[in-house]
C-alpha atoms as a PDB file:
ATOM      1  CA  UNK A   1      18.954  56.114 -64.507  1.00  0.00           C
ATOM      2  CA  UNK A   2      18.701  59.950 -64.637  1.00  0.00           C
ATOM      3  CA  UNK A   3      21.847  59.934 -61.538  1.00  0.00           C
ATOM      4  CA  UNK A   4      23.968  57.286 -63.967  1.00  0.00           C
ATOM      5  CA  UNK A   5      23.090  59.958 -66.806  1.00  0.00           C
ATOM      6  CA  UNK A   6      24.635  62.977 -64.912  1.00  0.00           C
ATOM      7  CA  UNK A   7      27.697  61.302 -63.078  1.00  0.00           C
ATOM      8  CA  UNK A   8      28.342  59.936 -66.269  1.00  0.00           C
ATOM      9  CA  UNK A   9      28.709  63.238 -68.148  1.00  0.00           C
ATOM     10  CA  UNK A  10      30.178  64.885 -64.858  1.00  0.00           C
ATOM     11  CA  UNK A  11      32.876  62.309 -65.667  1.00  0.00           C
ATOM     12  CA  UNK A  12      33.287  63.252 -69.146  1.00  0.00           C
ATOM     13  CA  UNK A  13      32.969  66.792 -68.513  1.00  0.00           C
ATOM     14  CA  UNK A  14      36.019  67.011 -66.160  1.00  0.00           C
ATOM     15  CA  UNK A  15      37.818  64.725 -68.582  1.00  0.00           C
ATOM     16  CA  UNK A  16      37.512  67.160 -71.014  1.00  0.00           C
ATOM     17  CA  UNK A  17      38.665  69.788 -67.857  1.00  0.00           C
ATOM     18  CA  UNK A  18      41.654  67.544 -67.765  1.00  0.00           C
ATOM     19  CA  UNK A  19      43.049  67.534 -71.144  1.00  0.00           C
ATOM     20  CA  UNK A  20      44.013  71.585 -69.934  1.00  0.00           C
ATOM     21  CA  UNK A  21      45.383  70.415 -66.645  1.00  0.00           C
ATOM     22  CA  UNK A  22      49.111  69.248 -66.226  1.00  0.00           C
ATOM     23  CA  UNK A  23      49.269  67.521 -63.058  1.00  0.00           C
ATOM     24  CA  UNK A  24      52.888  67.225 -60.679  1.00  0.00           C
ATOM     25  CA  UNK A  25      54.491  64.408 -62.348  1.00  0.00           C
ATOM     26  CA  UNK A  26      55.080  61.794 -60.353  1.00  0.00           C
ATOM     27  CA  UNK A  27      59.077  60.653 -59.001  1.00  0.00           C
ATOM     28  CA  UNK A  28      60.421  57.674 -60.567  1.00  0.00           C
ATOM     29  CA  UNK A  29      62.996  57.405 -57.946  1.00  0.00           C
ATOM     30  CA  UNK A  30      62.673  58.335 -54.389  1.00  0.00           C
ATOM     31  CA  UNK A  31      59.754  59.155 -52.195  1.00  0.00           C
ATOM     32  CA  UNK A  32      59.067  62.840 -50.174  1.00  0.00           C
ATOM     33  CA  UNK A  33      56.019  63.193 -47.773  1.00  0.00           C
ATOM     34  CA  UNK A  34      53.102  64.901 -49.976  1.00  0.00           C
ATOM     35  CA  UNK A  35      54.565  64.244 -53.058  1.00  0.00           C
ATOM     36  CA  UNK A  36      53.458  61.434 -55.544  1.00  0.00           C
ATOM     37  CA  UNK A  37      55.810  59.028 -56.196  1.00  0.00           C
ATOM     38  CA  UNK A  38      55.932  55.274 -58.380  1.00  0.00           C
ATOM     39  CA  UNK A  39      58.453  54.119 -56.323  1.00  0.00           C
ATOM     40  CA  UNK A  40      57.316  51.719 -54.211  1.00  0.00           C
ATOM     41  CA  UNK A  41      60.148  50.278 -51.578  1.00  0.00           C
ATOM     42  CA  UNK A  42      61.411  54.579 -51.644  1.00  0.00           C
ATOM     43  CA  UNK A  43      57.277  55.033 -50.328  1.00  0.00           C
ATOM     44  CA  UNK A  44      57.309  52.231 -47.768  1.00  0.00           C
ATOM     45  CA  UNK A  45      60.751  53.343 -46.598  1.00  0.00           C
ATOM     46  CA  UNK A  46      59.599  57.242 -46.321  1.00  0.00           C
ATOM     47  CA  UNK A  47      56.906  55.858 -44.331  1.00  0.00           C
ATOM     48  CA  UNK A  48      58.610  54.039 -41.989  1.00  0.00           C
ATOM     49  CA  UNK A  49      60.887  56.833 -41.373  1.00  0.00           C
ATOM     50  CA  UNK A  50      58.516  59.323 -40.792  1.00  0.00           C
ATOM     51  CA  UNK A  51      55.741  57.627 -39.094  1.00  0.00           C
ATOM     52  CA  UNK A  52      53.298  58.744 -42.254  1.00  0.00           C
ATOM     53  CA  UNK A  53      50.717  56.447 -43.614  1.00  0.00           C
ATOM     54  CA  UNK A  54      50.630  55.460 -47.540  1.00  0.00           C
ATOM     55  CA  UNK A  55      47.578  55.993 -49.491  1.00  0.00           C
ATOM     56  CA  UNK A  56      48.148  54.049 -52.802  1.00  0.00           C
ATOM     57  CA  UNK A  57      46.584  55.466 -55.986  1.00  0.00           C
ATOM     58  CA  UNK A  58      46.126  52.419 -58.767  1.00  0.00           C
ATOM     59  CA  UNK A  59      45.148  54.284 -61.689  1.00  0.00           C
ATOM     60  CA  UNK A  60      44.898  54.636 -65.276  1.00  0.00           C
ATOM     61  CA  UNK A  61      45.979  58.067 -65.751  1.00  0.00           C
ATOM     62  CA  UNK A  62      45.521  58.488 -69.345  1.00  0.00           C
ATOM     63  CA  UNK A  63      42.565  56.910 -70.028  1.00  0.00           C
ATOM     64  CA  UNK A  64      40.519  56.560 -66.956  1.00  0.00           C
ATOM     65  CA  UNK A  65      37.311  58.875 -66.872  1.00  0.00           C
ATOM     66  CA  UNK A  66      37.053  58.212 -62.954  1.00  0.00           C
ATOM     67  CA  UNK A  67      40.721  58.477 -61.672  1.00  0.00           C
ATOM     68  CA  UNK A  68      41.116  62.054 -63.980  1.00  0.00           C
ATOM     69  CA  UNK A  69      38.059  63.068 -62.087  1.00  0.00           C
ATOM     70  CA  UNK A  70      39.824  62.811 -59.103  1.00  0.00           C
ATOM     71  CA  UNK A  71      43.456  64.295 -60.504  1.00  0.00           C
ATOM     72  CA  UNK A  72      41.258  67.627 -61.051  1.00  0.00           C
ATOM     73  CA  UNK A  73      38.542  67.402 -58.357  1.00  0.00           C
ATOM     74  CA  UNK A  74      40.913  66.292 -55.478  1.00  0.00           C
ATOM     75  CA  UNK A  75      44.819  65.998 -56.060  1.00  0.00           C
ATOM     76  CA  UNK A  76      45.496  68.947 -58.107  1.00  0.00           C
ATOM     77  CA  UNK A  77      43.319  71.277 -55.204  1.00  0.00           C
ATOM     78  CA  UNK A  78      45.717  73.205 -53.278  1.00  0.00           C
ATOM     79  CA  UNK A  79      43.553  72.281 -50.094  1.00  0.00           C
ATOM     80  CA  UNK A  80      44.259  68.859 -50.651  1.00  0.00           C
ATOM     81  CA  UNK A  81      48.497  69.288 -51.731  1.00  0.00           C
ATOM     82  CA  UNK A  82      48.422  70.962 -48.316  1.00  0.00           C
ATOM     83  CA  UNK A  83      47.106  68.469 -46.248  1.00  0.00           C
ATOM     84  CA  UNK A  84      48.816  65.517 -47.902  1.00  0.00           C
ATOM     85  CA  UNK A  85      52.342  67.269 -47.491  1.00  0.00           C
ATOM     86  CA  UNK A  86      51.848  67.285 -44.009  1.00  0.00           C
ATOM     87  CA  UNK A  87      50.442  63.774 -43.583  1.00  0.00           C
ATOM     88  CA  UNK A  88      50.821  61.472 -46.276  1.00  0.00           C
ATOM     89  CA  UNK A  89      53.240  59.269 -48.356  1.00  0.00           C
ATOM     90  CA  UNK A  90      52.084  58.729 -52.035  1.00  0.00           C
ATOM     91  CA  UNK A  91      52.291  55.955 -54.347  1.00  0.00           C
ATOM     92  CA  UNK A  92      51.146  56.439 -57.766  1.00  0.00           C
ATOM     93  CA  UNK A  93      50.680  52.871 -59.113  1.00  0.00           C
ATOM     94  CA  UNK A  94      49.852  53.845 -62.233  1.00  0.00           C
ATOM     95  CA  UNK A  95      48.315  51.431 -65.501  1.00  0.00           C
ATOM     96  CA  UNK A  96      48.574  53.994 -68.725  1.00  0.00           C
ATOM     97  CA  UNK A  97      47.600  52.351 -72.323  1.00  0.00           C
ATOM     98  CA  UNK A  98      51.450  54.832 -73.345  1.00  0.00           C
ATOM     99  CA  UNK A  99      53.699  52.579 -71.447  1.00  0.00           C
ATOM    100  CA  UNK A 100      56.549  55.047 -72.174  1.00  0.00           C
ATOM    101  CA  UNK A 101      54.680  57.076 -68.907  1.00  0.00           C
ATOM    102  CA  UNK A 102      55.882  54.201 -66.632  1.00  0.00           C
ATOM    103  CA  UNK A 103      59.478  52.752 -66.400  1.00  0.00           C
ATOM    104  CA  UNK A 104      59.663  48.924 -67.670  1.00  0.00           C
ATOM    105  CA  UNK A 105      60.862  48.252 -63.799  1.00  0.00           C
ATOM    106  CA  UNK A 106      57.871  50.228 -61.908  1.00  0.00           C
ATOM    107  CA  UNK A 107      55.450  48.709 -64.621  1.00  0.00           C
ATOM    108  CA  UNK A 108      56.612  45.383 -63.242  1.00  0.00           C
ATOM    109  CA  UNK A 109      56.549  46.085 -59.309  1.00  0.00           C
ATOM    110  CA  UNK A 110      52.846  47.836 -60.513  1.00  0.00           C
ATOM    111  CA  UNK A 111      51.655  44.119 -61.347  1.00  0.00           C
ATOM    112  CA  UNK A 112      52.734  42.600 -58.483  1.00  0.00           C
ATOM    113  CA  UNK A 113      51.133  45.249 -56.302  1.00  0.00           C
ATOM    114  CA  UNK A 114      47.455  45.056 -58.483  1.00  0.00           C
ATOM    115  CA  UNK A 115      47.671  41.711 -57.589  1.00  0.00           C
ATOM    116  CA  UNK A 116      48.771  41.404 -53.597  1.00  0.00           C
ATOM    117  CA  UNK A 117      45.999  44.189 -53.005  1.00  0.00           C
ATOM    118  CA  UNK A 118      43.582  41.971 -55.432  1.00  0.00           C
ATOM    119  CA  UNK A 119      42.991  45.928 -57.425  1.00  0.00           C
ATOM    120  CA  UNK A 120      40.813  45.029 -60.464  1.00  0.00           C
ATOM    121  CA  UNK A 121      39.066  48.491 -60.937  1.00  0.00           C
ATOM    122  CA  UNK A 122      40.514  52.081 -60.613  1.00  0.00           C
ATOM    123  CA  UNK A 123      40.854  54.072 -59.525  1.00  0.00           C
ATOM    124  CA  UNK A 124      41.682  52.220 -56.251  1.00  0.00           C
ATOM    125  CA  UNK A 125      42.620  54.050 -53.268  1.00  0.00           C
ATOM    126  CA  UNK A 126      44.469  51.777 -50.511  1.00  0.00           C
ATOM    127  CA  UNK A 127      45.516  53.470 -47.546  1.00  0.00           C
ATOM    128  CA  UNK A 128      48.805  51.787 -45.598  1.00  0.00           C
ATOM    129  CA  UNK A 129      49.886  52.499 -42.153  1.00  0.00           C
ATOM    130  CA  UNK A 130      53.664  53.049 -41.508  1.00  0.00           C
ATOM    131  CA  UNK A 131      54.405  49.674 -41.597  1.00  0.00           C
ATOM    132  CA  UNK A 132      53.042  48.571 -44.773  1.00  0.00           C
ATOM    133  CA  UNK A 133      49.837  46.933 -43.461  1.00  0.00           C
ATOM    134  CA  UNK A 134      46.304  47.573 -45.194  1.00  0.00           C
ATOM    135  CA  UNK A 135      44.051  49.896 -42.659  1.00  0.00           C
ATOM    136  CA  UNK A 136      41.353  50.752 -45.816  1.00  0.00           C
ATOM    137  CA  UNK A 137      39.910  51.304 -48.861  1.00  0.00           C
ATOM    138  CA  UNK A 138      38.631  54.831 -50.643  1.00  0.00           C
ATOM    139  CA  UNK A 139      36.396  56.086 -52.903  1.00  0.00           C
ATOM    140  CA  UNK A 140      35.586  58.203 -55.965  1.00  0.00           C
ATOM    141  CA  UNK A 141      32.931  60.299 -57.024  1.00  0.00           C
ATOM    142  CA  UNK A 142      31.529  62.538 -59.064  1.00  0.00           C
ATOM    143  CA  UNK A 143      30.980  65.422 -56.448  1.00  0.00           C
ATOM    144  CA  UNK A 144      34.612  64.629 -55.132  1.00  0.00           C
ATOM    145  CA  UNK A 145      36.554  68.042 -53.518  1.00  0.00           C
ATOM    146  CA  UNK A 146      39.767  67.542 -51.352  1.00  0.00           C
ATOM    147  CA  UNK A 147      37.528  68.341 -48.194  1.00  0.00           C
ATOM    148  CA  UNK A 148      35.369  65.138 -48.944  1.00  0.00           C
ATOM    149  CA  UNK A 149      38.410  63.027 -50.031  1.00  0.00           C
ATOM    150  CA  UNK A 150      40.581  64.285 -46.938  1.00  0.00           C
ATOM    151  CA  UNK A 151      37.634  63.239 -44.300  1.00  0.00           C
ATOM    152  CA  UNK A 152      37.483  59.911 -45.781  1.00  0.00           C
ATOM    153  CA  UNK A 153      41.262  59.338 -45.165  1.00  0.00           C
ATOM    154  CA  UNK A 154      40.860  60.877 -41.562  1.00  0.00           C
ATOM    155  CA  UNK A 155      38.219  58.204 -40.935  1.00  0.00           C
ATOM    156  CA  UNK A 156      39.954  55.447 -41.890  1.00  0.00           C
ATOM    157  CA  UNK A 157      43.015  56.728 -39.485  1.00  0.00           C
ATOM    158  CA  UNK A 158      40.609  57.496 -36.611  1.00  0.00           C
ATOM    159  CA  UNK A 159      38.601  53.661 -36.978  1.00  0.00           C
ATOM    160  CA  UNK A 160      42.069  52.146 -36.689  1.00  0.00           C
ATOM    161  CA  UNK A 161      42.975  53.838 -33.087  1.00  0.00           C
ATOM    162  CA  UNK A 162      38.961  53.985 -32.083  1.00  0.00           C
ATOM    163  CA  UNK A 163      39.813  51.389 -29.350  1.00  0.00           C
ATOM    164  CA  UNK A 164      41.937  53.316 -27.479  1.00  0.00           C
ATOM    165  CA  UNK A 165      40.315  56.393 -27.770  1.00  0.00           C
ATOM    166  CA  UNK A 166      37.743  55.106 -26.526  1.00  0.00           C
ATOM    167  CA  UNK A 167      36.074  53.923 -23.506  1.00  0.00           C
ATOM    168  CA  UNK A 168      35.624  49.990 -23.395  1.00  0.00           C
ATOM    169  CA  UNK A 169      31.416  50.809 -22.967  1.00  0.00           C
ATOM    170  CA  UNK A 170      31.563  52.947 -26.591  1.00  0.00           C
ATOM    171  CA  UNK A 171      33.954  50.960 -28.357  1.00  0.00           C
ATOM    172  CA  UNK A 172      31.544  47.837 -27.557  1.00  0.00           C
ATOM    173  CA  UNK A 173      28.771  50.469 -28.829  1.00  0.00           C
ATOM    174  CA  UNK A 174      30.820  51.265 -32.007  1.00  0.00           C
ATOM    175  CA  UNK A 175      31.236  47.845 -32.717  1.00  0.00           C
ATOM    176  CA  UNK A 176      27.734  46.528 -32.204  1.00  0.00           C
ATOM    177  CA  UNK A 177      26.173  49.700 -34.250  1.00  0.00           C
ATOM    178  CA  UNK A 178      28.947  48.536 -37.018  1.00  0.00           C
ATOM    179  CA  UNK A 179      27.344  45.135 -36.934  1.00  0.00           C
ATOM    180  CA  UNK A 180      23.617  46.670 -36.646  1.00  0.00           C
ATOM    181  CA  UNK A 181      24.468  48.460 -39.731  1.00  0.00           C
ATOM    182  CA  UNK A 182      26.241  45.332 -41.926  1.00  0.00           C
ATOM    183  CA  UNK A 183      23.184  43.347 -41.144  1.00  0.00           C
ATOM    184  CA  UNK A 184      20.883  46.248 -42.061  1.00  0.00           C
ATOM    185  CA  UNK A 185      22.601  46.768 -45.227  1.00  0.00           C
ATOM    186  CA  UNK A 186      22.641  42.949 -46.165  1.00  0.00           C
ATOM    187  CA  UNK A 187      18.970  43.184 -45.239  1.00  0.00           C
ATOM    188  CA  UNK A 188      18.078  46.063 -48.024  1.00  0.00           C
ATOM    189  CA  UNK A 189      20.344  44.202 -50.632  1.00  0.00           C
ATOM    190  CA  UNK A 190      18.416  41.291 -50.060  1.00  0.00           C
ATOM    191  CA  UNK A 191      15.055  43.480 -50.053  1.00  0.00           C
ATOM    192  CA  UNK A 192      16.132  44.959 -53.572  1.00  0.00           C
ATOM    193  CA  UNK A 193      17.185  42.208 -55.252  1.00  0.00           C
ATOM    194  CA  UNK A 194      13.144  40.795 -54.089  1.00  0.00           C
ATOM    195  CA  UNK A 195      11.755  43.817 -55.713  1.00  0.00           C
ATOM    196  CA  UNK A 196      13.976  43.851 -58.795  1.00  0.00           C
ATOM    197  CA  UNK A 197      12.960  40.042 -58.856  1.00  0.00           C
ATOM    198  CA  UNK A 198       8.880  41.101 -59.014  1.00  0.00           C
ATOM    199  CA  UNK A 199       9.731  44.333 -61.044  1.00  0.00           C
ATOM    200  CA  UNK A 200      11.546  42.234 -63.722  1.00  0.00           C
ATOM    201  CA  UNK A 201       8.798  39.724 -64.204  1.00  0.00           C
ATOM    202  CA  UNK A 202       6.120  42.169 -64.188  1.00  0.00           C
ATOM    203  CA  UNK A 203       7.943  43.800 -67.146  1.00  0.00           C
ATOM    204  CA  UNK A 204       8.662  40.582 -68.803  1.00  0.00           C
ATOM    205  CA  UNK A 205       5.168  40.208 -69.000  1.00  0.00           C
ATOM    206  CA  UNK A 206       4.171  43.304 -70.326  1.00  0.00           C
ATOM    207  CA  UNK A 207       6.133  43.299 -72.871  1.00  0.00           C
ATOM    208  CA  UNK A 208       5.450  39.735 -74.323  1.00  0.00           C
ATOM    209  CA  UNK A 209       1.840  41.217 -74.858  1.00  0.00           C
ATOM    210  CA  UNK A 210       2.859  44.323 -76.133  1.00  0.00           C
ATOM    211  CA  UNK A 211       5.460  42.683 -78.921  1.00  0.00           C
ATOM    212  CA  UNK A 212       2.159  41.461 -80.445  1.00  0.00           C
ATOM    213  CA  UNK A 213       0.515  45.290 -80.733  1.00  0.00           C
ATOM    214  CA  UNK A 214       3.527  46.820 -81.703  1.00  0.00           C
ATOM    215  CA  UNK A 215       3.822  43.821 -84.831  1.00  0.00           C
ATOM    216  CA  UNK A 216       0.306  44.458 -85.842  1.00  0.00           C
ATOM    217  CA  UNK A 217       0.548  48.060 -86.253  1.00  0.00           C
ATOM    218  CA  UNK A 218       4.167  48.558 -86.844  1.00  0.00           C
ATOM    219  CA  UNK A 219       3.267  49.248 -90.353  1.00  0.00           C
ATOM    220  CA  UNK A 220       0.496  51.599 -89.731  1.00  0.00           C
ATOM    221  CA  UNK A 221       1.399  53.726 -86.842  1.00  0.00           C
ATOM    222  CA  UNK A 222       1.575  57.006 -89.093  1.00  0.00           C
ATOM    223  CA  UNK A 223      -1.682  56.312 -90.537  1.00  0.00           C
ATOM    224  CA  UNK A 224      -3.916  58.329 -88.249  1.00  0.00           C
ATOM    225  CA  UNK A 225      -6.773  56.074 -87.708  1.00  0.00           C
ATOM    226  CA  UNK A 226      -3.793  53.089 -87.096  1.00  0.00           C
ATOM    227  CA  UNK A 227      -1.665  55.583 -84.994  1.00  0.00           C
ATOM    228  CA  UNK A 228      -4.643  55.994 -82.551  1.00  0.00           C
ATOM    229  CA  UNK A 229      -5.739  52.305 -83.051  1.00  0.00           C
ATOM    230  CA  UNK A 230      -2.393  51.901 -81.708  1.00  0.00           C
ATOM    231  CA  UNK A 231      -2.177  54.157 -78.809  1.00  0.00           C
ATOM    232  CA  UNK A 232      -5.600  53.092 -77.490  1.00  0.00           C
ATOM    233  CA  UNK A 233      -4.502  49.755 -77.230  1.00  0.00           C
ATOM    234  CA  UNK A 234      -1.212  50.474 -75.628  1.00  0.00           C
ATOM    235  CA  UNK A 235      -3.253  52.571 -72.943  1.00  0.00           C
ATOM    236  CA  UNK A 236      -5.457  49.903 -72.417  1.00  0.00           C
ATOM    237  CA  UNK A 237      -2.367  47.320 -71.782  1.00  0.00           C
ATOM    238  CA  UNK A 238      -0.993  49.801 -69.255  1.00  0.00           C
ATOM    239  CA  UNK A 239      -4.320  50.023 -67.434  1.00  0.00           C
ATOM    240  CA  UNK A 240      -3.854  46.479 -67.083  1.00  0.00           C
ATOM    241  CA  UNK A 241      -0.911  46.527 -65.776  1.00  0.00           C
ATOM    242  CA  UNK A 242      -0.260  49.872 -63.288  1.00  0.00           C
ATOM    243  CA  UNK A 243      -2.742  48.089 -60.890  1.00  0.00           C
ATOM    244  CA  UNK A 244      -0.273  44.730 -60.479  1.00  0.00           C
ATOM    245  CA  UNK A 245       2.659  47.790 -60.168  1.00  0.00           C
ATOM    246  CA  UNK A 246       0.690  49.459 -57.561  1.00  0.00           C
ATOM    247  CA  UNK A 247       0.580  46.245 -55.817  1.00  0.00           C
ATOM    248  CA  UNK A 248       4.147  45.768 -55.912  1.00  0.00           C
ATOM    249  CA  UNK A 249       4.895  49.366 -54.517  1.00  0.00           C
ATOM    250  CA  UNK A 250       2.439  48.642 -51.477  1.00  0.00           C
ATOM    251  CA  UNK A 251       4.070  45.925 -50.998  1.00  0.00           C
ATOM    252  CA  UNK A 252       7.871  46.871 -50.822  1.00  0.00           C
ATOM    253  CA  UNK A 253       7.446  50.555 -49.262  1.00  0.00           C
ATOM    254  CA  UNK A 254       6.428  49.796 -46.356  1.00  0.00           C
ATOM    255  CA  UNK A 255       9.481  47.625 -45.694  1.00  0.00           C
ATOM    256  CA  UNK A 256      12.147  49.561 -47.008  1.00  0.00           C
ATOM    257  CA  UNK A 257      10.953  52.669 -44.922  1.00  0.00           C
ATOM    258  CA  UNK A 258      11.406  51.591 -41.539  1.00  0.00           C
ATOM    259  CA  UNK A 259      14.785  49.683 -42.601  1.00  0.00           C
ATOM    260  CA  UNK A 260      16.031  53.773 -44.271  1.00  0.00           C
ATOM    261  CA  UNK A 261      14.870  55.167 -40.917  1.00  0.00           C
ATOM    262  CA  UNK A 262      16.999  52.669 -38.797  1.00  0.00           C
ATOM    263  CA  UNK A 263      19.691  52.936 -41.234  1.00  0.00           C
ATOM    264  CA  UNK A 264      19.513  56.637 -40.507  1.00  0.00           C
ATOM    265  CA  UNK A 265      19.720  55.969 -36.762  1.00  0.00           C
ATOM    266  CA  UNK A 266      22.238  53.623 -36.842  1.00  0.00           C
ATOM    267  CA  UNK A 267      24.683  55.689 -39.060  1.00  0.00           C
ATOM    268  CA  UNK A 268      23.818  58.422 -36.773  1.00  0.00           C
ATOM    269  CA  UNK A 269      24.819  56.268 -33.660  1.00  0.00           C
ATOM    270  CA  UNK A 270      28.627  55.786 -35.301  1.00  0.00           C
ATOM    271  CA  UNK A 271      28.976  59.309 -36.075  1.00  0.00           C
ATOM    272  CA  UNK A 272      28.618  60.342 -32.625  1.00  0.00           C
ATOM    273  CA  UNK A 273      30.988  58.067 -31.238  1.00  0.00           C
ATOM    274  CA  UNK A 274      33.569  58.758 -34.139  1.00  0.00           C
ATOM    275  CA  UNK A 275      33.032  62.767 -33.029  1.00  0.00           C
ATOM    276  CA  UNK A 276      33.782  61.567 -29.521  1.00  0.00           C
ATOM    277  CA  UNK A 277      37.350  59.748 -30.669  1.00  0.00           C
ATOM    278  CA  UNK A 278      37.741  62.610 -33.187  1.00  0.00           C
ATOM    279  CA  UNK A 279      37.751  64.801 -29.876  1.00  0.00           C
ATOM    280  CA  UNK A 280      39.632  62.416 -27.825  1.00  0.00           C
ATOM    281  CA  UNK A 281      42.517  62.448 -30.366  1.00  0.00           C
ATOM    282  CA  UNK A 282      42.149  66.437 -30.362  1.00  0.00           C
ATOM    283  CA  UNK A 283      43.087  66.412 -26.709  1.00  0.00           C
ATOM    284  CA  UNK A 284      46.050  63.828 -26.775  1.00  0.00           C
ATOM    285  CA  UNK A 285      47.270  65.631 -30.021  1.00  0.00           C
END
């Protein structure tokens, strides 16, 4: 709760951040490498042309907490204007609640693209090779810089030529450790939603026999003697119940902490073969 709490006002802090920054606005017509555009067919043509990939912002850019966060945080970083202008075409597919900020025409073509790419969140980052096809998804977040956002897109680019960079004995490693880690991952979902499960009853519980307490003395908890009338017996319920907590603790940490630790390895295990196409690519480059 306390992480929700503080992404949530990061979010509204750099909104605020925003309302003083004027970003690059984007081309209506046209596309140029490293510069955001809305025109769609101009983007997919650029990227043909030049052999660039097309990373695909669907955004809300005047109301979105999450997608300003990144307009500060990422696009508007000179670190990140750099890179992009050497690497990227950009396609700002863009939902605004002032439809004056998006030709009737684009606005259209924006619908038909929220829909082929099935977008129903933003932002939504969708990264293209040169030939239009879907190679992956991004992310945002709240500790975004164009470093972090920039390594993202460079491992989505590297996982779609890992098989020929390299050998057939790691790629078959890659791809089993990628498996190893889906199942692991379906296996602490499945783990959590158990716990929740427990946790949620357990609470349930408590609270149909506190609702009771809290009735009786709702009307005398700032009388003294009825305030600590009150407090005694709430202590008393949770001494009932921290025991049948305990219990549930005992039970669940002892299986999520070997499934973090081989989550840890296994994560680990793709790293090091990424670092070993990441170098392979350095040499052909």
């Amino acid at each position: 709760m306390k992480t929700m709490t503080r992404m949530a006002v990061a979010a509204l802090a750099a909104c605020v951040a925003c309302a003083a920054w004027a970003a690059e606005k984007p081309a209506t017509e046209g596309a140029e490498v490293g510069k955001w555009t809305m025109d769609a067919e101009a983007a997919k043509a650029k990227a043909k042309e030049t052999g660039k990939p097309v990373l695909m912002n669907f955004t809300g850019s005047d109301w979105c907490y999450w997608c300003k966060l990144m307009d500060q945080k990422v696009f508007s970083q000179k670190a990140w204007q750099d890179y992009a202008a050497k690497e990227l075409v950009l396609l700002w597919v863009d939902f605004p609640r002032d439809k004056s900020l998006v030709p009737e025409s684009i606005a259209a073509a924006n619908k038909k693209l929220q829909a082929e790419y099935g977008v129903t969140g933003y932002p939504t980052f969708v990264l293209l090779d040169p030939e239009g096809k879907e190679i992956g998804r991004l992310r945002a977040s709240a500790e975004a810089t164009p470093e972090w956002f920039i390594g993202q897109v460079q491992d989505v680019l590297l996982a779609k030529d890992l098989k020929t960079l390299l050998s057939a004995e790691d790629y078959a490693a890659y791809e089993a450790a990628n498996k190893e880690l889906a199942d692991l991952n379906a296996k602490r979902v499945q783990l959590t939603q158990q716990l929740m499960q427990e946790v949620s009853a357990l609470q349930q519980r408590y609270a149909a026999e506190k609702a009771p307490i809290d009735e009786k003395y709702k009307d005398l908890k700032d009388d003294p003697q009825g305030k600590q009338e009150y407090e005694a017996a709430v202590k008393a319920l949770d001494a009932k119940y921290q025991p049948e907590g305990k219990k549930i603790e005992d039970k669940y940490n002892p299986l999520f902490r070997p499934l973090g630790q081989q989550l840890d390895a296994t994560t680990k295990k793709i790293e090091a073969l990424k670092a070993k196409a990441r170098e392979a690519a350095a040499k052909k480059a």
